[in-house]
PDB file of N, CA and C in Angstrom:
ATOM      1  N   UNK A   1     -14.633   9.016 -22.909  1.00  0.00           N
ATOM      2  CA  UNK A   1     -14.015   8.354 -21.778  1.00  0.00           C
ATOM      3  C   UNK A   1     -13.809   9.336 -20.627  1.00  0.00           C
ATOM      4  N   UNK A   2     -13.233  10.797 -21.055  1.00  0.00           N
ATOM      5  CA  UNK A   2     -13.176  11.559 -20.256  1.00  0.00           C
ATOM      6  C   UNK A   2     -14.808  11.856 -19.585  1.00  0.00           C
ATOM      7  N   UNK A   3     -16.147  11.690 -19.940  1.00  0.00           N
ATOM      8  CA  UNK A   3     -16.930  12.181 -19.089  1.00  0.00           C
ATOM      9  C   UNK A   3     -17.055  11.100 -18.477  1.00  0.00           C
ATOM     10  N   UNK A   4     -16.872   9.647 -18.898  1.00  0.00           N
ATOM     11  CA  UNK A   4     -17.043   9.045 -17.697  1.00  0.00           C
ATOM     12  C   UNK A   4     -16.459   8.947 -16.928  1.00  0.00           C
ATOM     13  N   UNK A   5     -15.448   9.284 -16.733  1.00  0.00           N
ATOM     14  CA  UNK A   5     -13.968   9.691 -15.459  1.00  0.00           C
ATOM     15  C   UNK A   5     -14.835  10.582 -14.932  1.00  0.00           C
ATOM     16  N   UNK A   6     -15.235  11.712 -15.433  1.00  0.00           N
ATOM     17  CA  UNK A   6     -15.538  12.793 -14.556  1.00  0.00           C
ATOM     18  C   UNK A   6     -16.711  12.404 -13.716  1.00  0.00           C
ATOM     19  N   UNK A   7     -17.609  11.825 -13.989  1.00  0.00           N
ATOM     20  CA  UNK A   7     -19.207  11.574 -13.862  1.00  0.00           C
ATOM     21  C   UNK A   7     -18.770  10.642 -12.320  1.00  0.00           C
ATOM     22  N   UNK A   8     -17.798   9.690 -12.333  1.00  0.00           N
ATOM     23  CA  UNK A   8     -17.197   8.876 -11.425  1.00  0.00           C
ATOM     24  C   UNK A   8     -16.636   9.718 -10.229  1.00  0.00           C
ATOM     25  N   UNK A   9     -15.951  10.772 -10.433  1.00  0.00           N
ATOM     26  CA  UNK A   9     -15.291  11.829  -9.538  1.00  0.00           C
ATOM     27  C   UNK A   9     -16.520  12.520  -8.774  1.00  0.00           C
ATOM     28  N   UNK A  10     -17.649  12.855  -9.497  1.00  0.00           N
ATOM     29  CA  UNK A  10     -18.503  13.501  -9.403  1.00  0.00           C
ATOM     30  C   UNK A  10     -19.185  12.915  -8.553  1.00  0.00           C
ATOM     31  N   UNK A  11     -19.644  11.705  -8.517  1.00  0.00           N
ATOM     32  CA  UNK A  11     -20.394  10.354  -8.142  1.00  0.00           C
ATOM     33  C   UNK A  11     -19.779  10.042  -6.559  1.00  0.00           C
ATOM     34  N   UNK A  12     -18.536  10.146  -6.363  1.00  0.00           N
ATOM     35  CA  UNK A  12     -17.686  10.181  -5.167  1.00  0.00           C
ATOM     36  C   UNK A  12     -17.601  11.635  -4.115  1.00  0.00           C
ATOM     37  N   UNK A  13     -17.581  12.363  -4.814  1.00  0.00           N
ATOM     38  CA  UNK A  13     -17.714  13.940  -3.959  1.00  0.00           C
ATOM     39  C   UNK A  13     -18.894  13.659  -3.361  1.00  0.00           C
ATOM     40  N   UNK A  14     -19.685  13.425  -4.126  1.00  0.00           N
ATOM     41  CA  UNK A  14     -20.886  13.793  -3.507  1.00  0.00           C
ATOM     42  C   UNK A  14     -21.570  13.068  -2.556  1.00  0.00           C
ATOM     43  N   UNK A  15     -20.764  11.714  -2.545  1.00  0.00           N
ATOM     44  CA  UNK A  15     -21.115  10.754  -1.434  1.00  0.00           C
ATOM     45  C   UNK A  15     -20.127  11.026   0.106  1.00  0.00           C
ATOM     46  N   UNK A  16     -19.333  12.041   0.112  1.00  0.00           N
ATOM     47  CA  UNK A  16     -18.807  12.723   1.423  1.00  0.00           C
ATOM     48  C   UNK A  16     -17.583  11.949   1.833  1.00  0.00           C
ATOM     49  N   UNK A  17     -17.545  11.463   2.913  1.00  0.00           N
ATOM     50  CA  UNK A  17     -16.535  10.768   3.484  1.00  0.00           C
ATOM     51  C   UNK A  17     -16.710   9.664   3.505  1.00  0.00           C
ATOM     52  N   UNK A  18     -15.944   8.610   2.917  1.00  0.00           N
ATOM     53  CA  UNK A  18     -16.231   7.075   3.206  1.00  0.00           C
ATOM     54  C   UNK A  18     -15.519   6.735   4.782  1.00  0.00           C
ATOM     55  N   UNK A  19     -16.041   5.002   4.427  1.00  0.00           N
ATOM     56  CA  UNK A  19     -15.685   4.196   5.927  1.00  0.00           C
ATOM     57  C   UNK A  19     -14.229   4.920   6.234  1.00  0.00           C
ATOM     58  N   UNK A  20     -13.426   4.693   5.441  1.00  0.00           N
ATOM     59  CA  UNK A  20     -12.111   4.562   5.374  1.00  0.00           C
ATOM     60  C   UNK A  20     -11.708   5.596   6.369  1.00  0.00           C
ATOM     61  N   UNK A  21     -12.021   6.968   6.189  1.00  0.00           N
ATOM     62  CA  UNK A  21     -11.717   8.125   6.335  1.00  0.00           C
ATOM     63  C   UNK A  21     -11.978   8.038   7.585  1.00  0.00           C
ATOM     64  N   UNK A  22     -12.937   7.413   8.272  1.00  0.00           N
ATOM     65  CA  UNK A  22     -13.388   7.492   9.691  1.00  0.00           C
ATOM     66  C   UNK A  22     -12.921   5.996  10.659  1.00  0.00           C
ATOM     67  N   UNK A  23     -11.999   5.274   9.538  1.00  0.00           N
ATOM     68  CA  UNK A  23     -11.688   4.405  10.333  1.00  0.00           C
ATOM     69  C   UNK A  23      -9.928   5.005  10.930  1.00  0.00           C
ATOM     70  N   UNK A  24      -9.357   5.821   9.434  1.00  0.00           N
ATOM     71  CA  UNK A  24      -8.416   6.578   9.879  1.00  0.00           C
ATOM     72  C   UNK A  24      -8.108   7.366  11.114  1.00  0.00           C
ATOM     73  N   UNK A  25      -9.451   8.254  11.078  1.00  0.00           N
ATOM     74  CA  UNK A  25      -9.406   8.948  12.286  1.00  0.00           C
ATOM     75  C   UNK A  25      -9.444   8.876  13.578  1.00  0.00           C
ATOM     76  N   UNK A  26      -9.974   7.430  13.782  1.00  0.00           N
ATOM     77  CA  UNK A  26     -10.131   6.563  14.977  1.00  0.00           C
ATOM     78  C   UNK A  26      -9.003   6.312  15.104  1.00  0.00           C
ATOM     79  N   UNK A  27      -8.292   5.574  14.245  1.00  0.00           N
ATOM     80  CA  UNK A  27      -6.264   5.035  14.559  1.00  0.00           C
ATOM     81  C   UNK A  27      -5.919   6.258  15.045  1.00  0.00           C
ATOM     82  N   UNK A  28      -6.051   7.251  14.609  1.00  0.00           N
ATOM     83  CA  UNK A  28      -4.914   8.633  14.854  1.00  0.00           C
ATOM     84  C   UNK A  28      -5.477   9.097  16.328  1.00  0.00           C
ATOM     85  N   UNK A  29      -6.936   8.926  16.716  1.00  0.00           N
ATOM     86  CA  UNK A  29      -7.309   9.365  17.987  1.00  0.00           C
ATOM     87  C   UNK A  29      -6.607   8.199  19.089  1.00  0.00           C
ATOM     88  N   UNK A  30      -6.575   6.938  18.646  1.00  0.00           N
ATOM     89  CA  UNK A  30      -6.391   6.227  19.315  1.00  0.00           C
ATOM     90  C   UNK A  30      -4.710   6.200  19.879  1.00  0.00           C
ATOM     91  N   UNK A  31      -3.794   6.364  18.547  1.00  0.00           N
ATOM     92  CA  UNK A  31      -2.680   6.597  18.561  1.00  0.00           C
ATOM     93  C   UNK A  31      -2.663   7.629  19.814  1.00  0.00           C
ATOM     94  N   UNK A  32      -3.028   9.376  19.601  1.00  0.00           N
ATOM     95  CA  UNK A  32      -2.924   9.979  20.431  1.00  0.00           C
ATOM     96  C   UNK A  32      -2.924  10.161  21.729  1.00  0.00           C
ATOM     97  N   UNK A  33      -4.063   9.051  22.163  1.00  0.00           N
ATOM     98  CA  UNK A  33      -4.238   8.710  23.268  1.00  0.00           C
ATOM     99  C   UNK A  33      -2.879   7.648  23.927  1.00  0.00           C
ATOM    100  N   UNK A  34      -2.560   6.898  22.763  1.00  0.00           N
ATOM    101  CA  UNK A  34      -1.732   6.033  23.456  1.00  0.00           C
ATOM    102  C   UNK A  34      -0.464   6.802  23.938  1.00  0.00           C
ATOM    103  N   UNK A  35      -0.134   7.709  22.807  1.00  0.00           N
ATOM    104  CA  UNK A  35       1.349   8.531  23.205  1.00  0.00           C
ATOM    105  C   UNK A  35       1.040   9.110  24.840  1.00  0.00           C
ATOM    106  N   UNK A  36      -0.226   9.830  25.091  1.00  0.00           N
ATOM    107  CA  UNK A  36      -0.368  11.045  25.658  1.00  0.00           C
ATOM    108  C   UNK A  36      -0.308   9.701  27.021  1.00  0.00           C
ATOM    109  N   UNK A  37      -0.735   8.477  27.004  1.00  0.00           N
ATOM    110  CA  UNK A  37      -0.688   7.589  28.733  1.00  0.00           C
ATOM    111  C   UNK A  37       0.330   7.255  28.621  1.00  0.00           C
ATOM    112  N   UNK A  38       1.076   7.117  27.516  1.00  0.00           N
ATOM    113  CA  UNK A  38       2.553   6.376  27.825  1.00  0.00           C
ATOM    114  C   UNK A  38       3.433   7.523  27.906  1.00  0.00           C
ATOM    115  N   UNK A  39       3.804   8.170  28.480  1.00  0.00           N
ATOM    116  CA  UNK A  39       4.830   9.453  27.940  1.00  0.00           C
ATOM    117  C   UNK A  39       5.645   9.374  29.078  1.00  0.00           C
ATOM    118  N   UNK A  40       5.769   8.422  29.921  1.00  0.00           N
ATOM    119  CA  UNK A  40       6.925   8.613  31.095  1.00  0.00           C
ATOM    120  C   UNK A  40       8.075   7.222  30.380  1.00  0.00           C
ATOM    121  N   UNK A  41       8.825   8.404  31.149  1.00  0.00           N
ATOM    122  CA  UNK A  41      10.109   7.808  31.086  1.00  0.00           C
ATOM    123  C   UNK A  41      10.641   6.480  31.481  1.00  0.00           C
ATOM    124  N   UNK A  42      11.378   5.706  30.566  1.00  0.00           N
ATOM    125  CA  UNK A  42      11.597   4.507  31.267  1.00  0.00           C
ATOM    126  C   UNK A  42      13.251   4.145  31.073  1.00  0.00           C
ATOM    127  N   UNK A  43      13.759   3.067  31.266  1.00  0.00           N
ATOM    128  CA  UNK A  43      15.120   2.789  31.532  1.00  0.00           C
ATOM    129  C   UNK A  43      15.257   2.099  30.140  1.00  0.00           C
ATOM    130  N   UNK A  44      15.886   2.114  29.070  1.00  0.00           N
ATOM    131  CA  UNK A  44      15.984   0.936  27.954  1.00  0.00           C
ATOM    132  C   UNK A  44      17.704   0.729  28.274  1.00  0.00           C
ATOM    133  N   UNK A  45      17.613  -0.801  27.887  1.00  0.00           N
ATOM    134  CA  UNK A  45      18.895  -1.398  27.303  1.00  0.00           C
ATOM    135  C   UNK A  45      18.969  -2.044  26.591  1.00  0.00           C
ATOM    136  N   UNK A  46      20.034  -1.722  25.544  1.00  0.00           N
ATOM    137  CA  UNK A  46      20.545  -1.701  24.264  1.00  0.00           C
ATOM    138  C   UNK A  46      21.990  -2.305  23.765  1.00  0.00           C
ATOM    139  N   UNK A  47      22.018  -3.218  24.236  1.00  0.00           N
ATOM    140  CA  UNK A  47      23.338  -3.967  23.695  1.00  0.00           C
ATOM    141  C   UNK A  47      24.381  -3.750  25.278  1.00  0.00           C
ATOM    142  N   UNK A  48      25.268  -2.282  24.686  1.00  0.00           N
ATOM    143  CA  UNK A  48      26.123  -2.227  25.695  1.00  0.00           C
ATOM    144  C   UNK A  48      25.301  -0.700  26.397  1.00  0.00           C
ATOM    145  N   UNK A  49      25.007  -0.317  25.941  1.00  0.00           N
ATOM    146  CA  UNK A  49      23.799   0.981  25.879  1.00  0.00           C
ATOM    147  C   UNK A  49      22.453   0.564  26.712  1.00  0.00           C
ATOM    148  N   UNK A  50      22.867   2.050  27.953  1.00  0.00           N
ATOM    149  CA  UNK A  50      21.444   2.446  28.578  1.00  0.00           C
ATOM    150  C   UNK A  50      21.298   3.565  28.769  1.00  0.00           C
ATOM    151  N   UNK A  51      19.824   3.723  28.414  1.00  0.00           N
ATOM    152  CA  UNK A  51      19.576   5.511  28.445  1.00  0.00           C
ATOM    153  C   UNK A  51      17.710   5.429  28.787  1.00  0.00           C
ATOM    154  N   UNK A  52      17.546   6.833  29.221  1.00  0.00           N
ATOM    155  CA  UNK A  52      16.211   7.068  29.516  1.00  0.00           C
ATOM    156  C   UNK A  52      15.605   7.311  28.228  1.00  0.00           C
ATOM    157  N   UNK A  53      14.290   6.944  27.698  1.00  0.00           N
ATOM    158  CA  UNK A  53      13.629   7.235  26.569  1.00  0.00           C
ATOM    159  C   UNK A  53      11.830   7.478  27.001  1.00  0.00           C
ATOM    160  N   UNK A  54      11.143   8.336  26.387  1.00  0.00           N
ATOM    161  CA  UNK A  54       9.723   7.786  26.662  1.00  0.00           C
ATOM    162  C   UNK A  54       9.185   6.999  26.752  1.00  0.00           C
ATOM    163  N   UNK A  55       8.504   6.379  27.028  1.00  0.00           N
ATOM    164  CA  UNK A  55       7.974   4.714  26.736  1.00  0.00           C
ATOM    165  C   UNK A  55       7.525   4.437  25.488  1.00  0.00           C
ATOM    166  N   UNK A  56       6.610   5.898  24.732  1.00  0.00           N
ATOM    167  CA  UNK A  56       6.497   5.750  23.105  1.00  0.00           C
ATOM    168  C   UNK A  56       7.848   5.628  22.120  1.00  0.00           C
ATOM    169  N   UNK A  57       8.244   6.502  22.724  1.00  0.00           N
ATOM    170  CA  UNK A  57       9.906   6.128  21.576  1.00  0.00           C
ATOM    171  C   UNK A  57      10.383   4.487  21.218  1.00  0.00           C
ATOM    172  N   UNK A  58      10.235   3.653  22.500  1.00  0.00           N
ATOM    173  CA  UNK A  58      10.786   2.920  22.971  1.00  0.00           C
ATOM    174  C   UNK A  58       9.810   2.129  22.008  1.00  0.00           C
ATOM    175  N   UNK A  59       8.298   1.890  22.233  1.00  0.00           N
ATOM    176  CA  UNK A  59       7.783   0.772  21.912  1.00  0.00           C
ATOM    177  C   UNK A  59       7.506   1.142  20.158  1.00  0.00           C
ATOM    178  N   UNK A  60       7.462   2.732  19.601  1.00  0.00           N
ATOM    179  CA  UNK A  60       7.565   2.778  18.174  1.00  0.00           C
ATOM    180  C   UNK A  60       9.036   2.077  17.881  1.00  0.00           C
ATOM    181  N   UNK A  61       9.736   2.060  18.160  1.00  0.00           N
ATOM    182  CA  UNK A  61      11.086   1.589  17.543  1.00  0.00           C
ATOM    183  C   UNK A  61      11.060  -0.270  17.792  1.00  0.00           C
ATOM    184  N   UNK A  62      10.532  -0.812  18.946  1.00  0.00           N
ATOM    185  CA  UNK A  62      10.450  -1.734  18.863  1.00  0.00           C
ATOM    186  C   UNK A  62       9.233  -2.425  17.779  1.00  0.00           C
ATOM    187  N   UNK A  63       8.322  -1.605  17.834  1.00  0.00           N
ATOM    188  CA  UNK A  63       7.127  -1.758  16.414  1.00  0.00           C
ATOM    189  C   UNK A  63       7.773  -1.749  14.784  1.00  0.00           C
ATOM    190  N   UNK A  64       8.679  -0.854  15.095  1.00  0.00           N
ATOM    191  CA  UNK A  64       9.585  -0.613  13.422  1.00  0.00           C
ATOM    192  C   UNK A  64      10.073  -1.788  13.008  1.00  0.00           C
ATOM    193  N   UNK A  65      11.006  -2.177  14.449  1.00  0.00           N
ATOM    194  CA  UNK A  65      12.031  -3.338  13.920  1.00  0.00           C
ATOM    195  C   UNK A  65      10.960  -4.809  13.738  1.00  0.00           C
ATOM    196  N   UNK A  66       9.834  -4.894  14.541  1.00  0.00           N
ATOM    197  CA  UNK A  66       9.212  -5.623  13.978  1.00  0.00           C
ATOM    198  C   UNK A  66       8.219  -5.779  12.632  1.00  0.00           C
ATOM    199  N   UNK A  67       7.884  -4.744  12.325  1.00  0.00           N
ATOM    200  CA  UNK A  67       7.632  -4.727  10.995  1.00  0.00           C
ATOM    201  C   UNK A  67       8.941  -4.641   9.407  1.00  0.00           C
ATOM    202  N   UNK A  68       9.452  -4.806  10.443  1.00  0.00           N
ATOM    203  CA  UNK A  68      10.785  -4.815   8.988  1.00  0.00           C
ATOM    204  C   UNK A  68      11.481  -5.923   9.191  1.00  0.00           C
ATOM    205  N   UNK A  69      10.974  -6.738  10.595  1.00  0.00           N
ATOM    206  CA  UNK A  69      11.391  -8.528  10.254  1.00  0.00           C
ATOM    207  C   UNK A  69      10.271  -9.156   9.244  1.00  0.00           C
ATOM    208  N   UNK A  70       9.004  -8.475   9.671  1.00  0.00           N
ATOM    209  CA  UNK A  70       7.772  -9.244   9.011  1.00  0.00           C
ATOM    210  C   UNK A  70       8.000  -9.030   7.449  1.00  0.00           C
ATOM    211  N   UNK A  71       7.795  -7.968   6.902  1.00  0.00           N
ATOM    212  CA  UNK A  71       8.736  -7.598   5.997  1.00  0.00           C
ATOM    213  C   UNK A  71       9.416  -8.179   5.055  1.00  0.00           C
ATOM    214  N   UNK A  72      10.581  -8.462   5.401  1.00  0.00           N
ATOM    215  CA  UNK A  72      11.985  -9.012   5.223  1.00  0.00           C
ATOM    216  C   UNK A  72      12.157 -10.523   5.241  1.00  0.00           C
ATOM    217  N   UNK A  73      11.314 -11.228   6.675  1.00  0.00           N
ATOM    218  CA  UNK A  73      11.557 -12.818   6.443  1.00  0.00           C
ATOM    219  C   UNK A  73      10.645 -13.573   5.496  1.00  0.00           C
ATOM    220  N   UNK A  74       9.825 -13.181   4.619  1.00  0.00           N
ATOM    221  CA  UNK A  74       9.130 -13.806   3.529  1.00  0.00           C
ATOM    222  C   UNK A  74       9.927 -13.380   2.264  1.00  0.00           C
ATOM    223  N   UNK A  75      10.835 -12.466   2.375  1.00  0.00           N
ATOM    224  CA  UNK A  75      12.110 -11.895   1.334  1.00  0.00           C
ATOM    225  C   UNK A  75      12.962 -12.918   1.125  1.00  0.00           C
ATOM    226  N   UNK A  76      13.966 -12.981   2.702  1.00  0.00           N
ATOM    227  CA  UNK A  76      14.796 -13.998   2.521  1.00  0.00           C
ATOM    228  C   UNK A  76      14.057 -15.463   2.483  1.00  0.00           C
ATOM    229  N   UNK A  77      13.653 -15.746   2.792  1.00  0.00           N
ATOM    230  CA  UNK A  77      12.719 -16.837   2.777  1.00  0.00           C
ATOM    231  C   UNK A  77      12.502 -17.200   1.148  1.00  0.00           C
ATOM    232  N   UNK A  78      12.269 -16.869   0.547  1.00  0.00           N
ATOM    233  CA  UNK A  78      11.773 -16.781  -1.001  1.00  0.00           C
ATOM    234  C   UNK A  78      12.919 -16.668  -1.666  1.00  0.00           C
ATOM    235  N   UNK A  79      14.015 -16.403  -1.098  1.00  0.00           N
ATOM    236  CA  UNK A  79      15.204 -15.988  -1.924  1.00  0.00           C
ATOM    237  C   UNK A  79      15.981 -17.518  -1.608  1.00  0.00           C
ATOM    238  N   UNK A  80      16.285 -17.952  -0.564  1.00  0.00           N
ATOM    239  CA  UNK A  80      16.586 -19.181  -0.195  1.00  0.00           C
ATOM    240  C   UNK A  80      16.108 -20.432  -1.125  1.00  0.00           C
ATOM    241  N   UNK A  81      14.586 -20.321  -1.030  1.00  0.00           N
ATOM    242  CA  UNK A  81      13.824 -21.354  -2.022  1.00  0.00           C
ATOM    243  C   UNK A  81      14.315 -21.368  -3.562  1.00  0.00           C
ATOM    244  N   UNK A  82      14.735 -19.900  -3.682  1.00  0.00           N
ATOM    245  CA  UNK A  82      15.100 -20.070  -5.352  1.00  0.00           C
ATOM    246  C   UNK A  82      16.672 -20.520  -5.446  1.00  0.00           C
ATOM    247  N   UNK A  83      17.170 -20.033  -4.381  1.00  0.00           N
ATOM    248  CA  UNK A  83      18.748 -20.430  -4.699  1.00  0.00           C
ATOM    249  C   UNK A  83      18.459 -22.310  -4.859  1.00  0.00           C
ATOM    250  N   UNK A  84      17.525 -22.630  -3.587  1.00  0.00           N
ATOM    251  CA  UNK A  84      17.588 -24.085  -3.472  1.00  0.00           C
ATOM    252  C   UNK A  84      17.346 -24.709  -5.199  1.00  0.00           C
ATOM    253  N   UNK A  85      16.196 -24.390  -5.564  1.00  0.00           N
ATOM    254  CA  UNK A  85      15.677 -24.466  -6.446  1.00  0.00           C
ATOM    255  C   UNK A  85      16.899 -24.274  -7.635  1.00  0.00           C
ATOM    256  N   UNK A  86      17.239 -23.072  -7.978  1.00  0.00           N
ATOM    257  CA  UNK A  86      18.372 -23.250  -8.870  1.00  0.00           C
ATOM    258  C   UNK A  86      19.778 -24.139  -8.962  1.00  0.00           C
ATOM    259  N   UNK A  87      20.451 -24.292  -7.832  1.00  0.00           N
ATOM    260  CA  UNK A  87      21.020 -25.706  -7.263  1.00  0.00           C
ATOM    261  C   UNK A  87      20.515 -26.768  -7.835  1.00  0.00           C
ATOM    262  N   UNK A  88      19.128 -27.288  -7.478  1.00  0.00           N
ATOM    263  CA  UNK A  88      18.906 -28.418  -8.477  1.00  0.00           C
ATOM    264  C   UNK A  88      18.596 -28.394  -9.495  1.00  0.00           C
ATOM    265  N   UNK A  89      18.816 -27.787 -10.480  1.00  0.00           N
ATOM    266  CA  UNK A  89      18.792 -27.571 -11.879  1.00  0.00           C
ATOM    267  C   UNK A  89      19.941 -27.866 -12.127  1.00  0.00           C
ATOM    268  N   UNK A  90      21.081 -27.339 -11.717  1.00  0.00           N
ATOM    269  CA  UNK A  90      22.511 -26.902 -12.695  1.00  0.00           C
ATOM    270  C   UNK A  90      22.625 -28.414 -12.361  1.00  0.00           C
ATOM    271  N   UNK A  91      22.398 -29.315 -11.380  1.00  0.00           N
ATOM    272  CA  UNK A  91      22.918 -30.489 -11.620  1.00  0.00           C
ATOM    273  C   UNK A  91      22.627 -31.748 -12.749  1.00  0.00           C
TER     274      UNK A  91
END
């Protein structure tokens, strides 16, 4: 079993870099680029809060909180259905 693990490892080296690796590197060039045009300063407000931030700061943090609604509302969402769901049982 172990040579065919190895023979597989072997089989992969030698085929170099896949898609993957070069689709990576494109995000990270692309990323870079985006930081390096957005880098001026802008005005944010924040509840009772205003302050100057980069424009990247600003739109990664607004990217965060949206990936941690996307996240999160198929969580609660699913959690709701079971409470519903258990409710009509006990009756």
């Amino acid at each position: 079993m172990a040579d065919h693990r190895d023979a597989i490892d072997a089989a992969t080296r030698r085929e170099g870099r896949g898609w993957r690796f070069y689709v990576l590197a494109l995000a990270v060039f692309l990323l870079l680029l985006f930081v390096i045009q957005n880098s001026q300063k802008v005005k944010v407000q924040f509840l009772f809060t205003e302050t100057e931030t980069p424009l990247i700061f600003a739109l990664l943090i607004a990217g965060a909180l949206g990936a941690l609604i996307g996240w999160a509302w198929p969580h609660v969402r699913r959690g709701r259905r079971q409470e519903r769901e258990f409710e009509g049982r006990s009756d």
